[in-house]
PDB file of N, CA and C in Angstrom:
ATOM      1  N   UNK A   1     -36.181  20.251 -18.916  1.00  0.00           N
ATOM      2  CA  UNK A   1     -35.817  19.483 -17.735  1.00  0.00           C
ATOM      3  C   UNK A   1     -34.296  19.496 -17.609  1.00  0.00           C
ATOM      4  N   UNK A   2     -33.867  19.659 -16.523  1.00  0.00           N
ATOM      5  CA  UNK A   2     -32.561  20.149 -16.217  1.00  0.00           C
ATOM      6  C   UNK A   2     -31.880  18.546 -15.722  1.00  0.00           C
ATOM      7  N   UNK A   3     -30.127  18.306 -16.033  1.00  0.00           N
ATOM      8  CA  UNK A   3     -29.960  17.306 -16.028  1.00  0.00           C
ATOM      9  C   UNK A   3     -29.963  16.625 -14.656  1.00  0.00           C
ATOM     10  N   UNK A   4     -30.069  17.306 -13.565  1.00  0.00           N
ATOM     11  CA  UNK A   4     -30.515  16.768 -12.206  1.00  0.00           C
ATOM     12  C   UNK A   4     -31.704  16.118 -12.282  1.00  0.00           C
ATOM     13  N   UNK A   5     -32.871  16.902 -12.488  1.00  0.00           N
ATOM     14  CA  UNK A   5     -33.981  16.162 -12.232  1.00  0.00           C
ATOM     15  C   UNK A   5     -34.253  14.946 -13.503  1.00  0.00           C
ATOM     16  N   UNK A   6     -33.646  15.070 -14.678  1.00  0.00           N
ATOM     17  CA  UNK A   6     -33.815  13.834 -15.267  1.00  0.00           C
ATOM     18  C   UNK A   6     -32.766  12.842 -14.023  1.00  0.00           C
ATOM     19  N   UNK A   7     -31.941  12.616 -13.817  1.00  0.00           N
ATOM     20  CA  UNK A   7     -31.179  11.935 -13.230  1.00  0.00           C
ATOM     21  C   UNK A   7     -32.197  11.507 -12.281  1.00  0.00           C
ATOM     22  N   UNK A   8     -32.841  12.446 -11.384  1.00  0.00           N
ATOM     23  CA  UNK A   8     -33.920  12.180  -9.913  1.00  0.00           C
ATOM     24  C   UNK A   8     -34.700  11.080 -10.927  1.00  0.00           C
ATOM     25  N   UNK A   9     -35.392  11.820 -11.964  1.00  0.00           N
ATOM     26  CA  UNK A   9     -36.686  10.985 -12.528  1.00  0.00           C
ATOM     27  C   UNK A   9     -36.413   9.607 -12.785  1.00  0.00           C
ATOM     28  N   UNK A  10     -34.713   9.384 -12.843  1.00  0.00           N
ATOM     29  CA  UNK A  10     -34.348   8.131 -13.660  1.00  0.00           C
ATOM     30  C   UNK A  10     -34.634   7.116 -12.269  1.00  0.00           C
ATOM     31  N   UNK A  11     -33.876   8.087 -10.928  1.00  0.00           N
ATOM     32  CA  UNK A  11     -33.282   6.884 -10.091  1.00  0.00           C
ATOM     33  C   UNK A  11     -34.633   6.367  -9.345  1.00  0.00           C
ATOM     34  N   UNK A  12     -35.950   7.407  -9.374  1.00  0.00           N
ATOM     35  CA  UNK A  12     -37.014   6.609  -9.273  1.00  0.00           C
ATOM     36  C   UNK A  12     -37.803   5.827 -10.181  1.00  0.00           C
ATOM     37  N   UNK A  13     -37.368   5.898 -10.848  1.00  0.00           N
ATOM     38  CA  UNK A  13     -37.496   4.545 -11.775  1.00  0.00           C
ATOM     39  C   UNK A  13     -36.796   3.384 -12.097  1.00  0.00           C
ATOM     40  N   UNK A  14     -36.514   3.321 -10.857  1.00  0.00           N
ATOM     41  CA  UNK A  14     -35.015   2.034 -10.977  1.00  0.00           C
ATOM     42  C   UNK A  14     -35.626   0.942 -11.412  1.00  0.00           C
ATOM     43  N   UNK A  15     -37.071   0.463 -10.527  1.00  0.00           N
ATOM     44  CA  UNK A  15     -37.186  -0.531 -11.028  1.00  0.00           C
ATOM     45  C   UNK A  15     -38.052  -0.829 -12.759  1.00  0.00           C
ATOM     46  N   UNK A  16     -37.992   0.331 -13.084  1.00  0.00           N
ATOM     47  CA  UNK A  16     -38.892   0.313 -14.575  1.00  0.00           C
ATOM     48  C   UNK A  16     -37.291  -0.031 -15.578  1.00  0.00           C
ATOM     49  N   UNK A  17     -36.454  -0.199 -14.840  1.00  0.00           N
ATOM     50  CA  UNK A  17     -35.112  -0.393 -16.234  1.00  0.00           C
ATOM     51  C   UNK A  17     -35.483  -1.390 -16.320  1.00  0.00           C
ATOM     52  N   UNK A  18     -34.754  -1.851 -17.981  1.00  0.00           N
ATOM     53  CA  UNK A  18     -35.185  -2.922 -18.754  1.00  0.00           C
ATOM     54  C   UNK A  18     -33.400  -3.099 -18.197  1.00  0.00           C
ATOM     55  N   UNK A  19     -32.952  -4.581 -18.914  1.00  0.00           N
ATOM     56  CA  UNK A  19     -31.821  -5.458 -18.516  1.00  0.00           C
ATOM     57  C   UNK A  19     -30.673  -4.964 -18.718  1.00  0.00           C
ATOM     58  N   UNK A  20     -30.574  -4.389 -19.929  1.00  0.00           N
ATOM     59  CA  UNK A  20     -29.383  -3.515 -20.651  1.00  0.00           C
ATOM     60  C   UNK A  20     -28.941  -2.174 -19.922  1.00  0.00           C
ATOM     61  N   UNK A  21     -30.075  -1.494 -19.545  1.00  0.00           N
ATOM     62  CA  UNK A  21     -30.393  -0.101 -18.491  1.00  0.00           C
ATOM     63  C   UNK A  21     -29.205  -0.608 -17.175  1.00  0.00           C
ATOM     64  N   UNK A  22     -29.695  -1.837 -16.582  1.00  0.00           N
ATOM     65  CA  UNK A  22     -29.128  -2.516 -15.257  1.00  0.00           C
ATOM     66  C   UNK A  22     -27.864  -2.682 -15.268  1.00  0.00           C
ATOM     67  N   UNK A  23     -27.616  -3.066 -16.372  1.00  0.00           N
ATOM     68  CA  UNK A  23     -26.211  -3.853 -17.000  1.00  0.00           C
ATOM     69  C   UNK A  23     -25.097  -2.423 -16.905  1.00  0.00           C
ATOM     70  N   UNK A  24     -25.959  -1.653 -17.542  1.00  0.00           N
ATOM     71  CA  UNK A  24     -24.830  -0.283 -17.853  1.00  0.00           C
ATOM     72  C   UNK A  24     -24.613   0.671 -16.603  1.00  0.00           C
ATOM     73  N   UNK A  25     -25.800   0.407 -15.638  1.00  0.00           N
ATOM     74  CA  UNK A  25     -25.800   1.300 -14.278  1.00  0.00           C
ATOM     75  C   UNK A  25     -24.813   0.076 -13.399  1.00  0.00           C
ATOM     76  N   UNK A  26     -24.776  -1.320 -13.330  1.00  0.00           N
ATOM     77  CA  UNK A  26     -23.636  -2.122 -12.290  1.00  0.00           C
ATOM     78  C   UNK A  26     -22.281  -1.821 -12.960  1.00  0.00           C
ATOM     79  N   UNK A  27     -22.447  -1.564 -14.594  1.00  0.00           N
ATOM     80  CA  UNK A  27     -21.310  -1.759 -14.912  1.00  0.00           C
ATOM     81  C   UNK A  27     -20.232  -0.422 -14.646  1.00  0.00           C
ATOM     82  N   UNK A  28     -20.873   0.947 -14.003  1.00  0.00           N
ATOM     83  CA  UNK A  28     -20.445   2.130 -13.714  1.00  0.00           C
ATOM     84  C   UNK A  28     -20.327   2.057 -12.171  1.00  0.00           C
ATOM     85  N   UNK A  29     -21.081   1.245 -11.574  1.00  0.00           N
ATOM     86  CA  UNK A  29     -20.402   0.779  -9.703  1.00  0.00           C
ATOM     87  C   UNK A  29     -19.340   0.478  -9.848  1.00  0.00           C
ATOM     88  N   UNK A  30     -19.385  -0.467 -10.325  1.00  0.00           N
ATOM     89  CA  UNK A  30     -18.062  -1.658 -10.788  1.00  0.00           C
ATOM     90  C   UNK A  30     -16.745  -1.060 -10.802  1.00  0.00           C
ATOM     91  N   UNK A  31     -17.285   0.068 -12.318  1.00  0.00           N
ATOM     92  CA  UNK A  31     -16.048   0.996 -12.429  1.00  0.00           C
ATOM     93  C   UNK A  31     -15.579   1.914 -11.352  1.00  0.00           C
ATOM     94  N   UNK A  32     -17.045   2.145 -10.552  1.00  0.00           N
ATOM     95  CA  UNK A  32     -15.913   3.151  -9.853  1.00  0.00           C
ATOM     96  C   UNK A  32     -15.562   2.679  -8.600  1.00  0.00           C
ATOM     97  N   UNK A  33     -16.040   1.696  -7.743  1.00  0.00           N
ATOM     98  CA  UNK A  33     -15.463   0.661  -6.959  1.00  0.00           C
ATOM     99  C   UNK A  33     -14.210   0.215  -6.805  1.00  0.00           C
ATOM    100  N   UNK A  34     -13.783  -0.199  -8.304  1.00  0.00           N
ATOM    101  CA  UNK A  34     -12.384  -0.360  -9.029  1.00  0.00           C
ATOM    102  C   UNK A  34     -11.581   0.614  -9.119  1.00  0.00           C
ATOM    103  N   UNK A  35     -12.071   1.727  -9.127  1.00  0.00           N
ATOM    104  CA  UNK A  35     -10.851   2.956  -9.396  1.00  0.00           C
ATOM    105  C   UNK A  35     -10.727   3.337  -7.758  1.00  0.00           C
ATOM    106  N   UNK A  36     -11.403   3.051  -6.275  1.00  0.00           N
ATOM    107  CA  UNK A  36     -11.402   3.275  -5.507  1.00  0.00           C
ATOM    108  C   UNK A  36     -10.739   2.395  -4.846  1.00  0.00           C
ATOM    109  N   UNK A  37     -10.471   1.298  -5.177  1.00  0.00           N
ATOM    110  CA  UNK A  37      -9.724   0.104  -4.545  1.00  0.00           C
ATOM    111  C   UNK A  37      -8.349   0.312  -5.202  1.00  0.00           C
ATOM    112  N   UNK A  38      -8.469   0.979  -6.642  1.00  0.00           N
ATOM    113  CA  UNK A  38      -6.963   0.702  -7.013  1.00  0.00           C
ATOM    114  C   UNK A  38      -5.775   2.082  -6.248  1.00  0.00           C
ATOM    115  N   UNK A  39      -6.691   3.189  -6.072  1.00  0.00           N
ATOM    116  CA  UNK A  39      -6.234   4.343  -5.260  1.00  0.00           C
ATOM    117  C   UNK A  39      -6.031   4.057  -4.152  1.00  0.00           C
ATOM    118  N   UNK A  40      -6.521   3.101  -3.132  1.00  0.00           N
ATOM    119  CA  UNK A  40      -6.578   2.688  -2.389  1.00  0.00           C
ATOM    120  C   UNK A  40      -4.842   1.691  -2.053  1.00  0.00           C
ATOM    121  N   UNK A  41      -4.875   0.711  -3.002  1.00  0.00           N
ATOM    122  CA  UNK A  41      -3.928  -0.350  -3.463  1.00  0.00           C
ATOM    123  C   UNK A  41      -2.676   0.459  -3.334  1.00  0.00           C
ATOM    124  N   UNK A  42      -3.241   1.762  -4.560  1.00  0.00           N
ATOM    125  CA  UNK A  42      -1.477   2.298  -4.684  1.00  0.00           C
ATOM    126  C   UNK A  42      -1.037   3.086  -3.389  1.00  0.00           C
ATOM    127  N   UNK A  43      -2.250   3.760  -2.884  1.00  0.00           N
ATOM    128  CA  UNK A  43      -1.554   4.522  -1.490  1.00  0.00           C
ATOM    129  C   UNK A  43      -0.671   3.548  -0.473  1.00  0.00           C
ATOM    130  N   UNK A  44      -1.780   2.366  -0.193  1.00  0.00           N
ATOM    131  CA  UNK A  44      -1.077   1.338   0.709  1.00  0.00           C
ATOM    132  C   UNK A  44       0.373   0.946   0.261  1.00  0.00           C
ATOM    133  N   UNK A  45       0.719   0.892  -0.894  1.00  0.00           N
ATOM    134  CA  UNK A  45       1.900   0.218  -1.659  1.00  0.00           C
ATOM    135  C   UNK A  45       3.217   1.806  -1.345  1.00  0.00           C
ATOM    136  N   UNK A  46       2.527   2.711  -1.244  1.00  0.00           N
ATOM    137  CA  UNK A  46       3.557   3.954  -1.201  1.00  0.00           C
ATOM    138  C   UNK A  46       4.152   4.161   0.268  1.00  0.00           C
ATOM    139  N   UNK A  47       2.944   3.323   1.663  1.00  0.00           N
ATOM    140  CA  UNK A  47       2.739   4.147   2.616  1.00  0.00           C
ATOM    141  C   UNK A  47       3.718   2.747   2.864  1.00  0.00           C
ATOM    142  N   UNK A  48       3.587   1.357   2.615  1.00  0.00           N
ATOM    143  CA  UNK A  48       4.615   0.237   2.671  1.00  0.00           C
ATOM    144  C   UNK A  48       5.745   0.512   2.582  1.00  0.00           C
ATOM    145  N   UNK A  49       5.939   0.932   1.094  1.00  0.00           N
ATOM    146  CA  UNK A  49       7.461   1.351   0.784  1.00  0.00           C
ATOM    147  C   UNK A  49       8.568   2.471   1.699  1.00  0.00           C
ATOM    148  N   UNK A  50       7.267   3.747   2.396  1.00  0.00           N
ATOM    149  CA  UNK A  50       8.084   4.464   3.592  1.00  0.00           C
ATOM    150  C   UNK A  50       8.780   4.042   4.499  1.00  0.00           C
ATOM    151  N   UNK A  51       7.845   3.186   4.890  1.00  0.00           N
ATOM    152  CA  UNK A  51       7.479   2.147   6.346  1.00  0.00           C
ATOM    153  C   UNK A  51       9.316   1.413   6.008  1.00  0.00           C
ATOM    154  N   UNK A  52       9.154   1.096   4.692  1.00  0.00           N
ATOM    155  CA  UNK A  52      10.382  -0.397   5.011  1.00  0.00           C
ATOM    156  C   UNK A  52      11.559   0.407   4.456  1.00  0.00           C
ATOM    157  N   UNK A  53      11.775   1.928   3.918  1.00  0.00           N
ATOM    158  CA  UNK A  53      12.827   2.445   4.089  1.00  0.00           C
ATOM    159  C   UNK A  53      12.999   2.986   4.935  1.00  0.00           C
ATOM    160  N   UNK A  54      12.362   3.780   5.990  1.00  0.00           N
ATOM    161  CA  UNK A  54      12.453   3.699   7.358  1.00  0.00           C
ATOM    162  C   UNK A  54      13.222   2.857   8.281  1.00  0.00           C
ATOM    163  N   UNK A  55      12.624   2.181   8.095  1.00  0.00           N
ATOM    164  CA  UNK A  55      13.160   0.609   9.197  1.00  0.00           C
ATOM    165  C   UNK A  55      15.204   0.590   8.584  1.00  0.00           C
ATOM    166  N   UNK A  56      14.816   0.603   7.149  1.00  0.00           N
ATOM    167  CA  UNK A  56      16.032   0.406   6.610  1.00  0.00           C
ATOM    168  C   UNK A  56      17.282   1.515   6.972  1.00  0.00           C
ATOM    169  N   UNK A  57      17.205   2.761   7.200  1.00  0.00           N
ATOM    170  CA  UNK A  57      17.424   4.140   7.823  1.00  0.00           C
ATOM    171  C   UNK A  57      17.638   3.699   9.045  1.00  0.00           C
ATOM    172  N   UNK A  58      17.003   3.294   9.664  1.00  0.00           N
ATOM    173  CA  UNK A  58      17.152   3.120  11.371  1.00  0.00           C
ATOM    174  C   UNK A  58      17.782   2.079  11.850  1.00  0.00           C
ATOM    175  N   UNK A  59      17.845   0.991  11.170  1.00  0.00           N
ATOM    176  CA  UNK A  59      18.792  -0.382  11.291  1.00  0.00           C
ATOM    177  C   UNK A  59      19.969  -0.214  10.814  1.00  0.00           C
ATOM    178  N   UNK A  60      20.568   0.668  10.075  1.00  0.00           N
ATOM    179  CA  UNK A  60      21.679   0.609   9.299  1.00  0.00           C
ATOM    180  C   UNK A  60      22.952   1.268  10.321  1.00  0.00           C
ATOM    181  N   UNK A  61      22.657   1.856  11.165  1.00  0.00           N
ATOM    182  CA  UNK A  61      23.087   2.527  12.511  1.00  0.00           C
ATOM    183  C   UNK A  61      23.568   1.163  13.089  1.00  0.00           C
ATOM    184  N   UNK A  62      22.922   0.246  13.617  1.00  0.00           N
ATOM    185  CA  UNK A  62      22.531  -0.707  14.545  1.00  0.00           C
ATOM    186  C   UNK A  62      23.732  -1.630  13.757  1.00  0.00           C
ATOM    187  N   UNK A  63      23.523  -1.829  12.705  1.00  0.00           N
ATOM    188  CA  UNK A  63      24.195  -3.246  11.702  1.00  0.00           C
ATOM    189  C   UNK A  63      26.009  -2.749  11.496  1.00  0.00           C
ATOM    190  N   UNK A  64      26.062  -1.310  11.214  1.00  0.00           N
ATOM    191  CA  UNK A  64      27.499  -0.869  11.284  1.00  0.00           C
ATOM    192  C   UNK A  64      27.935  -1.276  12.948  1.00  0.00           C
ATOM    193  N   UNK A  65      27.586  -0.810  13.874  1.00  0.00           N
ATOM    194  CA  UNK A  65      27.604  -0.877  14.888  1.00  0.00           C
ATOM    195  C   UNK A  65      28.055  -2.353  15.444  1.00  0.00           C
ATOM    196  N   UNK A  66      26.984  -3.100  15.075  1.00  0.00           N
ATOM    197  CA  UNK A  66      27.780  -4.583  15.310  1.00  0.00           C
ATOM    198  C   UNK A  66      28.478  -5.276  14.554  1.00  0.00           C
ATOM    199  N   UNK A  67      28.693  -4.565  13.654  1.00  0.00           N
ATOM    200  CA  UNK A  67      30.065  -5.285  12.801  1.00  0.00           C
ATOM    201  C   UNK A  67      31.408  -4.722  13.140  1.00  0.00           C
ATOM    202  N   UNK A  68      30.941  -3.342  13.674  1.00  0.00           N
ATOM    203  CA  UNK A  68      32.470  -2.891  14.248  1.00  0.00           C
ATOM    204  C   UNK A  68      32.357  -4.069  16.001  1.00  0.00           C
ATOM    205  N   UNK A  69      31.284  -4.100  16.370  1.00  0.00           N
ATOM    206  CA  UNK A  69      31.724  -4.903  17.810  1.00  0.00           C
ATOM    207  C   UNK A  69      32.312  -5.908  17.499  1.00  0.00           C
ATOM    208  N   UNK A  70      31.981  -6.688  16.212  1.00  0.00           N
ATOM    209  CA  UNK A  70      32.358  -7.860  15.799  1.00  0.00           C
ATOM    210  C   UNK A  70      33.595  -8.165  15.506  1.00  0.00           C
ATOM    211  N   UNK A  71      34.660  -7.136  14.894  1.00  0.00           N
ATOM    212  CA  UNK A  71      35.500  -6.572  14.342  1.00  0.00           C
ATOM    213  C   UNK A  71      36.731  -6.807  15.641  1.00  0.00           C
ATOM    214  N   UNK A  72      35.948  -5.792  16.744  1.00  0.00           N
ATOM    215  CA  UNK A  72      37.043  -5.382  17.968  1.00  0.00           C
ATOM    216  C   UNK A  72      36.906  -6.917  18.729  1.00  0.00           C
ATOM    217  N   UNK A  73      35.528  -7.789  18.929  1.00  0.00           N
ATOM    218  CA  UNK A  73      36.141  -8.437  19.219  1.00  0.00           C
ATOM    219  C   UNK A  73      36.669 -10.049  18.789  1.00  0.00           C
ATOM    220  N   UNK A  74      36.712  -9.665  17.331  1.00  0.00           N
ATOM    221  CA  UNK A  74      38.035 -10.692  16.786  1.00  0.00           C
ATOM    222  C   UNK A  74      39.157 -10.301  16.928  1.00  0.00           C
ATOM    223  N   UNK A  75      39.541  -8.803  17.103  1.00  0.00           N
ATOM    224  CA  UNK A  75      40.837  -8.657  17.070  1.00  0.00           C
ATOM    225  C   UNK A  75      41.382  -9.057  18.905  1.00  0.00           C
ATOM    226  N   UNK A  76      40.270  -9.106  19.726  1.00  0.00           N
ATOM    227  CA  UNK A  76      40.709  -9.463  20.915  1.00  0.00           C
ATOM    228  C   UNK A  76      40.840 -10.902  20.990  1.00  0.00           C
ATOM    229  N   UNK A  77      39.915 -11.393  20.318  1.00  0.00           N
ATOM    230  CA  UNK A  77      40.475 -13.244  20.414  1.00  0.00           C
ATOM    231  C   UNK A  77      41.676 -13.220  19.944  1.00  0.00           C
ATOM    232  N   UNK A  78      42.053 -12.822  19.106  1.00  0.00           N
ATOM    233  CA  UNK A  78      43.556 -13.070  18.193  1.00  0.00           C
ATOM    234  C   UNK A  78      44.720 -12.314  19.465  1.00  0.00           C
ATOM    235  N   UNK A  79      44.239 -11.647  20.534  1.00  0.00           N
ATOM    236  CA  UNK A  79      45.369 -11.010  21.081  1.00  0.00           C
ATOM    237  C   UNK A  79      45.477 -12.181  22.421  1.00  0.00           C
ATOM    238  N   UNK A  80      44.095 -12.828  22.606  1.00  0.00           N
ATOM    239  CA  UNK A  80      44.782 -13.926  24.124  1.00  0.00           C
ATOM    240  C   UNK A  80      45.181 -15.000  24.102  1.00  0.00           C
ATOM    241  N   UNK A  81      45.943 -15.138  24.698  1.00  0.00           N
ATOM    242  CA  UNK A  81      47.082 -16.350  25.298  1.00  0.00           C
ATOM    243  C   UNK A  81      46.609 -17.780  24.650  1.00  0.00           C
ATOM    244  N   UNK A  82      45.363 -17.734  24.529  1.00  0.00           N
ATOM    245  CA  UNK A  82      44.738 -19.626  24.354  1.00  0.00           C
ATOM    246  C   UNK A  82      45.204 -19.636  22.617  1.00  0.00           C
ATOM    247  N   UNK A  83      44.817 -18.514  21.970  1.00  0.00           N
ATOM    248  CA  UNK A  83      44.971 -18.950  20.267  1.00  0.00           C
ATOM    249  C   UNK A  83      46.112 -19.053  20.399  1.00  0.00           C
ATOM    250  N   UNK A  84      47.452 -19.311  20.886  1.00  0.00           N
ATOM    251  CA  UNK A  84      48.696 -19.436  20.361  1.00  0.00           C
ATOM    252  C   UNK A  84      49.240 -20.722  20.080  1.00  0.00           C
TER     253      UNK A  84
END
């Protein structure tokens, strides 16, 4: 008997497992459930980290930008007539 059809013979016999049988077949869902959520976990955590150096790349334009506006116009308050 070839290891497929033992496997077939087993899974129609699901309900002939005894408790221990049950225990060791949830406890291999479980596992691989878990290794599918954690692949899952780490992609999301990689595809996050793009996402917010991105943003960080594209704002950094924007933030120089208004610190030089900020810059030109303190040096224009300091040039009119009222601060003296």
């Amino acid at each position: 008997m070839t290891t497929a059809n033992k496997f077939t013979a087993t899974l129609k016999n699901v309900r002939d497992w005894n408790t221990p049988q049950r225990y060791k077949a949830f406890q291999y869902v479980i596992w691989g459930a878990s290794s599918a959520m954690l692949v899952s976990l780490i992609s999301a955590a990689g595809y996050q980290r793009s996402l917010t150096q991105q943003i960080g790349r594209d704002s950094a334009q924007s933030v120089l930008t208004a610190e030089r506006w900020k810059q030109a116009a303190a040096g224009l308050d300091s040039l009119s007539p009222t601060n003296s």
